[in-house]
Protein backbone atom coordinates (compact mmCIF):
# COMPACT_ATOMS: atom_id res chain seq x y z
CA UNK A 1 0.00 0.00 0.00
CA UNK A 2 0.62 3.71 -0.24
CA UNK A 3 2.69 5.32 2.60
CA UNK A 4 2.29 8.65 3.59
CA UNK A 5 4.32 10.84 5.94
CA UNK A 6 4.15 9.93 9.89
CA UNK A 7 2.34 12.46 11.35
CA UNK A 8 -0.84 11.78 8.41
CA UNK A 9 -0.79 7.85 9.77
CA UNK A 10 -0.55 9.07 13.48
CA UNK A 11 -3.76 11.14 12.79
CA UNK A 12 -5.25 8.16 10.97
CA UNK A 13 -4.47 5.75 14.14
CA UNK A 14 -6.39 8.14 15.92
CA UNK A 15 -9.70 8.89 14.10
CA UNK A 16 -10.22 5.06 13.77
CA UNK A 17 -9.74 4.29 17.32
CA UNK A 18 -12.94 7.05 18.07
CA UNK A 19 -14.38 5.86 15.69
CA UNK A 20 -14.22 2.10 16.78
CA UNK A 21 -15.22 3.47 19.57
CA UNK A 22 -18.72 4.50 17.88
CA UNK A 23 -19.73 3.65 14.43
CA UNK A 24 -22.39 5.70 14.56
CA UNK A 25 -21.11 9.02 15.44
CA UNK A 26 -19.04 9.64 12.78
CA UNK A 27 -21.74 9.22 9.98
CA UNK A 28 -22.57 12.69 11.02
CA UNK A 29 -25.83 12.67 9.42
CA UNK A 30 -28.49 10.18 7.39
CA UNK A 31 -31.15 12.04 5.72
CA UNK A 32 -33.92 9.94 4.35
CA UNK A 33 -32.06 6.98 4.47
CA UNK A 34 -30.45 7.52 0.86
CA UNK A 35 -27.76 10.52 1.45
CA UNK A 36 -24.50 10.61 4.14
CA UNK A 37 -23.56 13.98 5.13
CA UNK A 38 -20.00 13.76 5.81
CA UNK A 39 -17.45 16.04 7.35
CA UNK A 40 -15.26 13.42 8.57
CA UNK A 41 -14.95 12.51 5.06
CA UNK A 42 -12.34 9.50 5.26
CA UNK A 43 -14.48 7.37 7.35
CA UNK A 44 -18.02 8.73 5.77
CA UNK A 45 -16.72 7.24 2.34
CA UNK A 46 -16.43 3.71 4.06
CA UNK A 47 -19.25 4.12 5.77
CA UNK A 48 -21.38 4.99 2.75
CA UNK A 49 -19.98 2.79 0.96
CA UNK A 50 -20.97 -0.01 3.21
CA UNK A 51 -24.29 1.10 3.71
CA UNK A 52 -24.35 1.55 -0.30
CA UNK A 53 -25.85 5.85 0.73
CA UNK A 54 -25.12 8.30 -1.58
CA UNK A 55 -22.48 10.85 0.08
CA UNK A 56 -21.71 14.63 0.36
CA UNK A 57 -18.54 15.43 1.68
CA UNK A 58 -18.72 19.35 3.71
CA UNK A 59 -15.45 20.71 4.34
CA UNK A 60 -14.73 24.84 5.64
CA UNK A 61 -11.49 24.41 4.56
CA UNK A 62 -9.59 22.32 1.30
CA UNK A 63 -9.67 18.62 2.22
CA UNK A 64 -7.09 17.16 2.44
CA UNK A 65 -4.31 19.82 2.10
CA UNK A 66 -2.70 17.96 -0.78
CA UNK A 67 -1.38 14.07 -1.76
CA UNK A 68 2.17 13.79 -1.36
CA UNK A 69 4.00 14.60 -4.55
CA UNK A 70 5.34 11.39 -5.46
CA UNK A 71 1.48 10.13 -4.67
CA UNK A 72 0.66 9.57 -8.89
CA UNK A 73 3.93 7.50 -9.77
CA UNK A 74 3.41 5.07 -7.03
CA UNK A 75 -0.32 5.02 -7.30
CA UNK A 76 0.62 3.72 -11.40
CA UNK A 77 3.14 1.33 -10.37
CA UNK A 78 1.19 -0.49 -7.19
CA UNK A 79 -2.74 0.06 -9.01
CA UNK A 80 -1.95 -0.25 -12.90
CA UNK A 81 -5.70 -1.48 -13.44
CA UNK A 82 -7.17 0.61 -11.14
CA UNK A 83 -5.39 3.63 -12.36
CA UNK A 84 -6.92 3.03 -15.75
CA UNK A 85 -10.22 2.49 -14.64
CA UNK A 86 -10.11 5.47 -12.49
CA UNK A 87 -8.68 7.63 -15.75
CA UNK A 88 -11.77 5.90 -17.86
CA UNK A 89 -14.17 6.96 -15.61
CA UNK A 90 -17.83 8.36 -17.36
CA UNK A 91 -18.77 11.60 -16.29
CA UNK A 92 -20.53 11.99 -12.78
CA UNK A 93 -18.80 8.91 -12.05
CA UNK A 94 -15.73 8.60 -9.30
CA UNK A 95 -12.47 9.64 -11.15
CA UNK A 96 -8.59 9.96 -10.83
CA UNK A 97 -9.80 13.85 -9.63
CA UNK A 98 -11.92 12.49 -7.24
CA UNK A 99 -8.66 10.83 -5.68
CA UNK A 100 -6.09 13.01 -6.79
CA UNK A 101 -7.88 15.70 -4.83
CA UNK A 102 -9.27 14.21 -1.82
CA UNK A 103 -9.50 10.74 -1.72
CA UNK A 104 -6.04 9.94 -1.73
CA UNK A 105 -5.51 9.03 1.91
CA UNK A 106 -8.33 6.00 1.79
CA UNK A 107 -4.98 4.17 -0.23
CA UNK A 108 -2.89 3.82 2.62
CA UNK A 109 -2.31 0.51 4.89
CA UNK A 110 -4.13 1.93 7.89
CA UNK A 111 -6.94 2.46 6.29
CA UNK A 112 -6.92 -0.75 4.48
CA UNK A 113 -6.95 -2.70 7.22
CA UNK A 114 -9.69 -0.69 8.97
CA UNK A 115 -11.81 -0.86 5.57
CA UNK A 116 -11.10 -4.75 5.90
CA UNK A 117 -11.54 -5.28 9.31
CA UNK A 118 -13.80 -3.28 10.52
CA UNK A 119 -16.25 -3.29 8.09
CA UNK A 120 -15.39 -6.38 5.91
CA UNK A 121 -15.24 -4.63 2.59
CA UNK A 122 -12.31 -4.60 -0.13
CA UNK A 123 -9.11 -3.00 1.51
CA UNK A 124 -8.29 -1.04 -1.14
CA UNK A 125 -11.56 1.12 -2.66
CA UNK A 126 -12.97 0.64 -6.36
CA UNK A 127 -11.96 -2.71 -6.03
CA UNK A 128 -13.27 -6.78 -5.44
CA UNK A 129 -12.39 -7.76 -2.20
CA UNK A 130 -11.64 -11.60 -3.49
CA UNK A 131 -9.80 -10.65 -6.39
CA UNK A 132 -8.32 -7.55 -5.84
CA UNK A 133 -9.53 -6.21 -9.24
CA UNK A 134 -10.69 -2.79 -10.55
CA UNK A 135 -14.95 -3.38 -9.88
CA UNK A 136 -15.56 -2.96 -13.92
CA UNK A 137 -19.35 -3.88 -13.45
CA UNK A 138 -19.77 -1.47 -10.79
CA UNK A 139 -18.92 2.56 -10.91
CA UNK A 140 -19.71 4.97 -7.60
CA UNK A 141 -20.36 8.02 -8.70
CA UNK A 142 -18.36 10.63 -7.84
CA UNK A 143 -19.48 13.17 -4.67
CA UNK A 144 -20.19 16.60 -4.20
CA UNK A 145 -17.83 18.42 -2.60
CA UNK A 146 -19.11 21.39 -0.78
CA UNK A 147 -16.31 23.90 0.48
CA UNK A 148 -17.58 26.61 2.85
CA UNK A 149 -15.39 29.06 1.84
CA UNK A 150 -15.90 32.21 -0.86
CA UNK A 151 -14.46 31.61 -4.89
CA UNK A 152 -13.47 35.17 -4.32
CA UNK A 153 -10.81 34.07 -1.82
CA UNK A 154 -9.53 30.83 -2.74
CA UNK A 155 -8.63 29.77 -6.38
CA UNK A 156 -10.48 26.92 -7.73
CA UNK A 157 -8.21 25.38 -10.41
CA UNK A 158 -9.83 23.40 -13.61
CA UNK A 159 -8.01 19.83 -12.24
CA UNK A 160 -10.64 20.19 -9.27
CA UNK A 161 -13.28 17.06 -9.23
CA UNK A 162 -16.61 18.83 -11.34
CA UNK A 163 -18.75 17.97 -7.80
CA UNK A 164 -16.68 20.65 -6.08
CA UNK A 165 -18.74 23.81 -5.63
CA UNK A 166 -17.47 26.60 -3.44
CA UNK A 167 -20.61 27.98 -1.15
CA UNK A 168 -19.72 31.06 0.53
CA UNK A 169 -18.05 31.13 4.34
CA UNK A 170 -20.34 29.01 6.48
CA UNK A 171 -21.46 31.34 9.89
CA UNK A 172 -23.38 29.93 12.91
CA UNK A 173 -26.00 31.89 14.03
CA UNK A 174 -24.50 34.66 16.09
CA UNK A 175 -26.73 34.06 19.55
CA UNK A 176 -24.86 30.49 19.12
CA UNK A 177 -21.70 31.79 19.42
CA UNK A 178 -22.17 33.81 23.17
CA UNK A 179 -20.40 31.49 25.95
CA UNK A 180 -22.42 33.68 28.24
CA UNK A 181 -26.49 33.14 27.84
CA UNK A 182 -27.84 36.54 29.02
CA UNK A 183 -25.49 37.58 26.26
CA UNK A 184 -27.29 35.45 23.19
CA UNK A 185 -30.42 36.48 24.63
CA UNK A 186 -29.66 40.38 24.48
CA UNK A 187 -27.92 39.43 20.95
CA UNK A 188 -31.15 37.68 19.50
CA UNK A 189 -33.32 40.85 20.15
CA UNK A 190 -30.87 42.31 18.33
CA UNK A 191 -31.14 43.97 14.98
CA UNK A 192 -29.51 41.69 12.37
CA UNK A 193 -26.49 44.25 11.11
CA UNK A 194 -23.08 43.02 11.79
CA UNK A 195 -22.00 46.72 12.00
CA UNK A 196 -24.38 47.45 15.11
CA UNK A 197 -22.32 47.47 18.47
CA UNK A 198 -22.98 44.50 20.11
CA UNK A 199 -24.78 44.68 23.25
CA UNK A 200 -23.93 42.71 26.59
CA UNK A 201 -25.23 41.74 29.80
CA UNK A 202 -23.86 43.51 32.90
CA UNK A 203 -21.89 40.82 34.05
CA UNK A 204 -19.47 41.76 30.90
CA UNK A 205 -19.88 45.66 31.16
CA UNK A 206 -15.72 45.88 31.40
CA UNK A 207 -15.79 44.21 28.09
CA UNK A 208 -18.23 46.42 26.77
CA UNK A 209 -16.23 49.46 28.04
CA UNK A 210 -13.38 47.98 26.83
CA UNK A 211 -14.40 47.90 23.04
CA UNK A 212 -15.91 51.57 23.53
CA UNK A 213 -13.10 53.63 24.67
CA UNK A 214 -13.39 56.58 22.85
CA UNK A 215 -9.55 56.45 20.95
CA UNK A 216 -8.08 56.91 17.47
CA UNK A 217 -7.10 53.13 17.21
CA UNK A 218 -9.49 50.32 18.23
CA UNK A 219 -8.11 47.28 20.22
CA UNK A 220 -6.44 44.39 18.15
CA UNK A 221 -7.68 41.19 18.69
CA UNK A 222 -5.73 38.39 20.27
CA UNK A 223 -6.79 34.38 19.87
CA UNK A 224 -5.10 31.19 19.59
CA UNK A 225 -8.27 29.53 19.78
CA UNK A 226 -7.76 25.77 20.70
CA UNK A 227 -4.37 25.60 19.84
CA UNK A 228 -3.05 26.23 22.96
CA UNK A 229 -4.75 23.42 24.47
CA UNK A 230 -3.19 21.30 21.56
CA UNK A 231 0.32 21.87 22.90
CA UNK A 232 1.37 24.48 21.29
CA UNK A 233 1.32 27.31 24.15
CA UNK A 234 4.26 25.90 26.22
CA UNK A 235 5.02 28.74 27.91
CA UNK A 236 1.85 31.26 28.53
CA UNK A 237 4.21 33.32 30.64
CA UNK A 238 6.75 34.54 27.85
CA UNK A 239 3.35 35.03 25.20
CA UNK A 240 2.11 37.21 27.48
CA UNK A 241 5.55 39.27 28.01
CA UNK A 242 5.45 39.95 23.89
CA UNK A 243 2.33 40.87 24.76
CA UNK A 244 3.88 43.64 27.19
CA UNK A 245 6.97 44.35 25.36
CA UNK A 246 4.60 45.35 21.87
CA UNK A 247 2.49 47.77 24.43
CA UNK A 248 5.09 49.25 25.96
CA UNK A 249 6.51 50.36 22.45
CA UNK A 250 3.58 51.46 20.73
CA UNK A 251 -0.14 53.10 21.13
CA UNK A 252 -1.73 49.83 20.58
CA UNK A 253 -4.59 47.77 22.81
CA UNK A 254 -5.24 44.27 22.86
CA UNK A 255 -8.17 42.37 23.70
CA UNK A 256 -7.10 38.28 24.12
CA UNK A 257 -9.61 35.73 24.44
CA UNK A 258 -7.92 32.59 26.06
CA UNK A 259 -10.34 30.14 25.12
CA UNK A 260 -10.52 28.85 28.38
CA UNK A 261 -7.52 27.48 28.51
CA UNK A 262 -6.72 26.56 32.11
CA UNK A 263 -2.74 27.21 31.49
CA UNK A 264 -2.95 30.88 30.12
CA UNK A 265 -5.42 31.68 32.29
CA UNK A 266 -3.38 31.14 35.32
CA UNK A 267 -0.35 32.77 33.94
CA UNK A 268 -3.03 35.82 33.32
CA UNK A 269 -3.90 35.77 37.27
CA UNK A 270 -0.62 35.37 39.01
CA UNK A 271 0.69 38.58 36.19
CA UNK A 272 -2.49 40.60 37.62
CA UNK A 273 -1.95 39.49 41.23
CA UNK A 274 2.07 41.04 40.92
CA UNK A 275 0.18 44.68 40.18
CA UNK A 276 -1.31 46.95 42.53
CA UNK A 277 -4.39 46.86 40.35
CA UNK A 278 -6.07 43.54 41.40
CA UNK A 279 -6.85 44.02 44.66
CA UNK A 280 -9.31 46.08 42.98
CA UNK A 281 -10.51 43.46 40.25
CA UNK A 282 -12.83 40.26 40.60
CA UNK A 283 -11.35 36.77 40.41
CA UNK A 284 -10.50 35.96 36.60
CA UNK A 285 -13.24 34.52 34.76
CA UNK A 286 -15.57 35.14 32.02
CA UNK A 287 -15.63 39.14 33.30
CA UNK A 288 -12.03 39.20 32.08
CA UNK A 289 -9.40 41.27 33.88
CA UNK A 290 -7.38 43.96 32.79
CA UNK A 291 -3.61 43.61 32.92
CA UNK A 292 -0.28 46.61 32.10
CA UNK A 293 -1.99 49.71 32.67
CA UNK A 294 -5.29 48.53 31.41
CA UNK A 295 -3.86 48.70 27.60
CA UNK A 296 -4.62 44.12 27.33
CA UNK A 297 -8.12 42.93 28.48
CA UNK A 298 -8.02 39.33 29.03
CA UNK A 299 -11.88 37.59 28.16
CA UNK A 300 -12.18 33.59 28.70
CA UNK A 301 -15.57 33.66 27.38
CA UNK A 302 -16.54 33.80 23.89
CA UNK A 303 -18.81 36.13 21.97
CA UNK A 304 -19.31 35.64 17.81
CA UNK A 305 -15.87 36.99 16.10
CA UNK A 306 -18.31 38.45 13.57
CA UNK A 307 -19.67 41.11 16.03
CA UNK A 308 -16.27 42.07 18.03
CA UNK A 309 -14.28 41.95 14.61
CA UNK A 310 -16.11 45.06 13.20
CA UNK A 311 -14.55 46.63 16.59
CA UNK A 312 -11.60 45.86 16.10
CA UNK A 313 -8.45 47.62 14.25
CA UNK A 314 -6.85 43.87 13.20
CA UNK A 315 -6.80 39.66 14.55
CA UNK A 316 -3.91 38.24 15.77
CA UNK A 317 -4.95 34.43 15.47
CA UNK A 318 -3.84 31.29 14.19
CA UNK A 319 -5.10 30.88 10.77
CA UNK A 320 -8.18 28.54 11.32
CA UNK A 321 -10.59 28.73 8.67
CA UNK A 322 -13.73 30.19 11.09
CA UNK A 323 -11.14 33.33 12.16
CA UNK A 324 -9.84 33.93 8.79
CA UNK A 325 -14.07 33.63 8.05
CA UNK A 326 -14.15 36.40 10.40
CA UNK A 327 -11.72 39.01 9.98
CA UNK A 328 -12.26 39.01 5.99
CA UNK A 329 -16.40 39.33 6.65
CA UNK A 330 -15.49 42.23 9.00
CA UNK A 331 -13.04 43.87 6.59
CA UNK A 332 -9.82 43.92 9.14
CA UNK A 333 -6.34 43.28 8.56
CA UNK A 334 -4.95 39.96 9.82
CA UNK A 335 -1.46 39.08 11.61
CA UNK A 336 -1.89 35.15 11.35
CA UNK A 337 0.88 32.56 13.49
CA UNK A 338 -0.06 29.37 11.72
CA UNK A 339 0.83 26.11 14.03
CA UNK A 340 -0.34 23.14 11.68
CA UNK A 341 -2.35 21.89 9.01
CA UNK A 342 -4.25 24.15 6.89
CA UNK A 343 -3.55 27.60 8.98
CA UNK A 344 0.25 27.82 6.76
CA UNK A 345 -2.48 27.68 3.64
CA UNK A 346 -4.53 30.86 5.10
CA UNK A 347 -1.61 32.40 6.40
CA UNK A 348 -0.04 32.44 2.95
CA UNK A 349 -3.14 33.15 1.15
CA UNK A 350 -4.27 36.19 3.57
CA UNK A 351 -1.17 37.76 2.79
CA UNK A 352 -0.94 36.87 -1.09
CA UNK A 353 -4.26 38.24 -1.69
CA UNK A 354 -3.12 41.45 0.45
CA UNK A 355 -5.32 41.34 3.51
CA UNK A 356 -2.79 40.24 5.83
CA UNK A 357 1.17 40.62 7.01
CA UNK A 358 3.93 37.82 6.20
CA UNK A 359 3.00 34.60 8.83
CA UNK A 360 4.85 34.75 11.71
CA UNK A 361 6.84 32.14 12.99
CA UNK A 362 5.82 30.35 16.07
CA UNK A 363 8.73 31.97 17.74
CA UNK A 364 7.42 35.40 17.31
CA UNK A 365 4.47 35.33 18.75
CA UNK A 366 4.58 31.82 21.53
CA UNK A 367 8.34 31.69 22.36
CA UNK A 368 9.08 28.68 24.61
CA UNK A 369 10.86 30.58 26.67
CA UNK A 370 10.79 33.83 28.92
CA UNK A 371 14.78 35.01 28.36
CA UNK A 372 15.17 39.34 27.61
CA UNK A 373 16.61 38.28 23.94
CA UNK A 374 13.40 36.12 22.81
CA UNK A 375 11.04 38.46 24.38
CA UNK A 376 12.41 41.28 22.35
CA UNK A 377 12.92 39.36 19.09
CA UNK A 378 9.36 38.42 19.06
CA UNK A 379 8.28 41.64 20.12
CA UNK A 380 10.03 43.38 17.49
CA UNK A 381 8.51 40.85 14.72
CA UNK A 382 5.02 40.94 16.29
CA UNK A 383 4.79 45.22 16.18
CA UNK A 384 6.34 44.96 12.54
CA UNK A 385 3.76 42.56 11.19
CA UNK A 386 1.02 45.24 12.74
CA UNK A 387 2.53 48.00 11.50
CA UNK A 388 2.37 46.43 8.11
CA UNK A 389 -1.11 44.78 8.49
CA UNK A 390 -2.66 48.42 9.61
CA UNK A 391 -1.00 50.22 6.84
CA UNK A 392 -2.92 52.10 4.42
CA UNK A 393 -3.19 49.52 1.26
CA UNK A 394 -3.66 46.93 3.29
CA UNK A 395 -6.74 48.35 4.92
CA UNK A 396 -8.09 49.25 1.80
CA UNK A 397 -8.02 45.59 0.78
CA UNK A 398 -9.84 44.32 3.67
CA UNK A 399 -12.39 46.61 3.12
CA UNK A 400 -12.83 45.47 -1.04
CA UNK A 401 -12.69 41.79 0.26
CA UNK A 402 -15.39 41.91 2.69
CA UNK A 403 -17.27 43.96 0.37
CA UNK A 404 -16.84 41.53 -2.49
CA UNK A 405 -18.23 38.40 -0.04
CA UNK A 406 -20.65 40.78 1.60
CA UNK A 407 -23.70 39.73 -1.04
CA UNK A 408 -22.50 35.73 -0.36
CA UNK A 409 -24.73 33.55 2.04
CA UNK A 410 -22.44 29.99 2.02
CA UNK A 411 -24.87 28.47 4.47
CA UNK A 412 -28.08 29.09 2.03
CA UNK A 413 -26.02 27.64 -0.82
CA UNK A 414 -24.86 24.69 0.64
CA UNK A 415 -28.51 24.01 1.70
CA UNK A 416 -29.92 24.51 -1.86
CA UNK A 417 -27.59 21.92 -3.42
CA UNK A 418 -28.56 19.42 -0.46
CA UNK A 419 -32.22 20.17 -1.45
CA UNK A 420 -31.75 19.44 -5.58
CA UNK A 421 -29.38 16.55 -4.22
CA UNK A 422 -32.42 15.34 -2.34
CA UNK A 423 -34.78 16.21 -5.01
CA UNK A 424 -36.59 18.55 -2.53
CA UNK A 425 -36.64 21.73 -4.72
């Protein structure tokens, strides 16, 4: 079989043993007994293939990332039949796109033997379990592929699968998105605008306050998201530091949402407990606290990035598909740290298309440790990438972006093609 780099088959190892765990939770949804709904899309396949269900495969973000480059030339010499009979496929019907562009990881040994195991069909797909041979008698046909992400943003090239249709960003409702419930409430009552200031409960009035001081520069947004709680924020301590270095150099605010995570969060609390200020400030939690002269507010609750974006002067983040969503709907410049997978993709294509700085390295922005010379190297790379992202043509690009995928509703889209795939026009 196929190999593929370690860290792919690691990730592999790891989906199969949830979903060993439970079959059924990972066929994400059944509708009428005829179609699969998959986001998981390596397992869905299997899945619908054993339960012989048509299948959609919903991705916000290009699935997956791209087959090794070697991945054709061994394909030929290990699959010589089914190479041909994936190049001779009719129209509509699975072809060598298909797997070139996102089935490619189903040919690997791990999930061979899961295929074979598990669910007693042919290790290797498109083919007769007994004989090993190309199923000539039998064609699938060939999925649709719905991305939730705007044709305006990311290039769809003509060796892309024909099923592959580009919706539009996909955005939860925005009362979902309020960790607080008073909040989601207040937010549903709401007039639907993105540019109307967001109002909050009184139990996040600091916030509020926060995001309202009357200056020339609004507060830059700070999130890592869950990718601190991944392993990547070894040392909460020295982030926040850069944090205080960049602030003590320029006229900027920040605003960091911690996602909750437990480490950062302390870090945040024994910083505030060294100042004079916090005998005068409430035990850290979703009311946030205020730390180096009240120029970073710390929030580990979560309201919609598509409300406090259009209050903000840029996003610091990671470069997950939802924040990248988010700071191009708002029209704000980006300064994106990418740790894995597909954030290097939307680093490098915020800053091609011009909406963003040059990533930053991990280093810049996380360093592992809290010593004067990496505090001040990353401080000095963090401030240049905002200087740059809050420059002039780069603000005027934000603002033709979000204007351009302003009259886009991905949701609605993706809905109408599960309708006419459902023959429910």
């Amino acid at each position: 079989m196929i190999q593929q780099i370690c860290w792919r088959q690691q990730r592999c190892s790891r989906e199969k043993e949830r979903l060993q765990m439970n079959i059924e939770k990972n066929a994400i949804l059944q509708l009428k007994g005829s179609l699969e709904m998959v986001q998981a899309w390596r397992e869905g396949w299997s899945l619908a293939e054993l339960f012989r269900v048509r299948c959609i495969v919903a991705a916000p973000y290009v699935v997956p990332y791209s087959a090794p480059s070697s991945f054709e030339h061994r394909f030929i010499k290990e699959y010589p039949l089914l190479y041909k009979y994936l190049q001779d496929a009719p129209i509509n019907k699975v072809c060598w796109k298909d797997v070139n562009h996102w089935m490619w990881p189903l040919f690997t040994e791990n999930w061979g033997s899961w295929r074979s195991e598990k669910l007693n069909l042919s290790p290797c797909p498109f083919t007769d379990p007994v004989t090993g041979l190309p199923t000539w008698h039998e064609r699938a046909s060939s999925p649709k592929l719905l991305y939730g992400f705007s044709k305006e943003i990311v290039e769809c090239p003509d060796y892309w699968p024909s099923n592959v249709h580009c919706c539009g960003f996909w955005f939860l409702p925005i009362e979902w998105q309020f960790s607080c419930k008073e909040c989601g409430e207040i937010s549903a009552l709401s007039p639907r605008n993105l540019k109307t200031k967001a109002k909050m409960c009184l139990a996040h009035v600091e916030l509020q306050a926060f995001l309202e001081v009357p200056i020339l520069i609004p507060p830059i947004f700070i999130g890592l998201s869950s990718v601190a709680s991944m392993g990547f924020l070894e040392n909460p301590r020295a982030f926040l530091l850069v944090l205080k270095r960049v602030l003590e150099t320029t006229s900027y605010r920040f605003i960091l949402f911690t996602a909750g995570y437990e480490p950062l969060n302390a870090a945040i609390q024994v910083i505030a407990m060294e100042t004079s200020s916090f005998s005068n400030q409430r035990q850290f939690s979703e009311d946030g606290i205020t730390l180096f002269g009240g120029l970073l507010f710390c929030f580990s609750g979560m309201i919609p990035y598509n409300l406090l974006f259009s209050r903000c002067a840029a996003a610091i983040h990671h470069g997950g598909s939802g924040s990248t969503a988010a700071a191009l709907s708002a029209g704000i410049p980006q300064i994106i740290c990418p740790f894995m997978l597909d954030q290097f993709y939307w680093a490098e294509r915020m800053f091609w298309i011009g909406v963003a700085s040059e990533p930053l390295k991990k280093k810049h922005l996380v360093p592992d440790n809290v010593n004067d010379m990496s505090i001040k190297e990353a401080a000095e790379s963090l401030s240049g990438a905002i200087r740059y992202a809050l420059s002039p043509k780069v603000k005027a690009r934000t603002v033709q972006i979000a204007e351009r995928i302003s009259i886009e509703d991905g949701v609605s889209e993706a809905v109408k093609i599960l309708k006419e795939e459902m023959w429910l026009f």
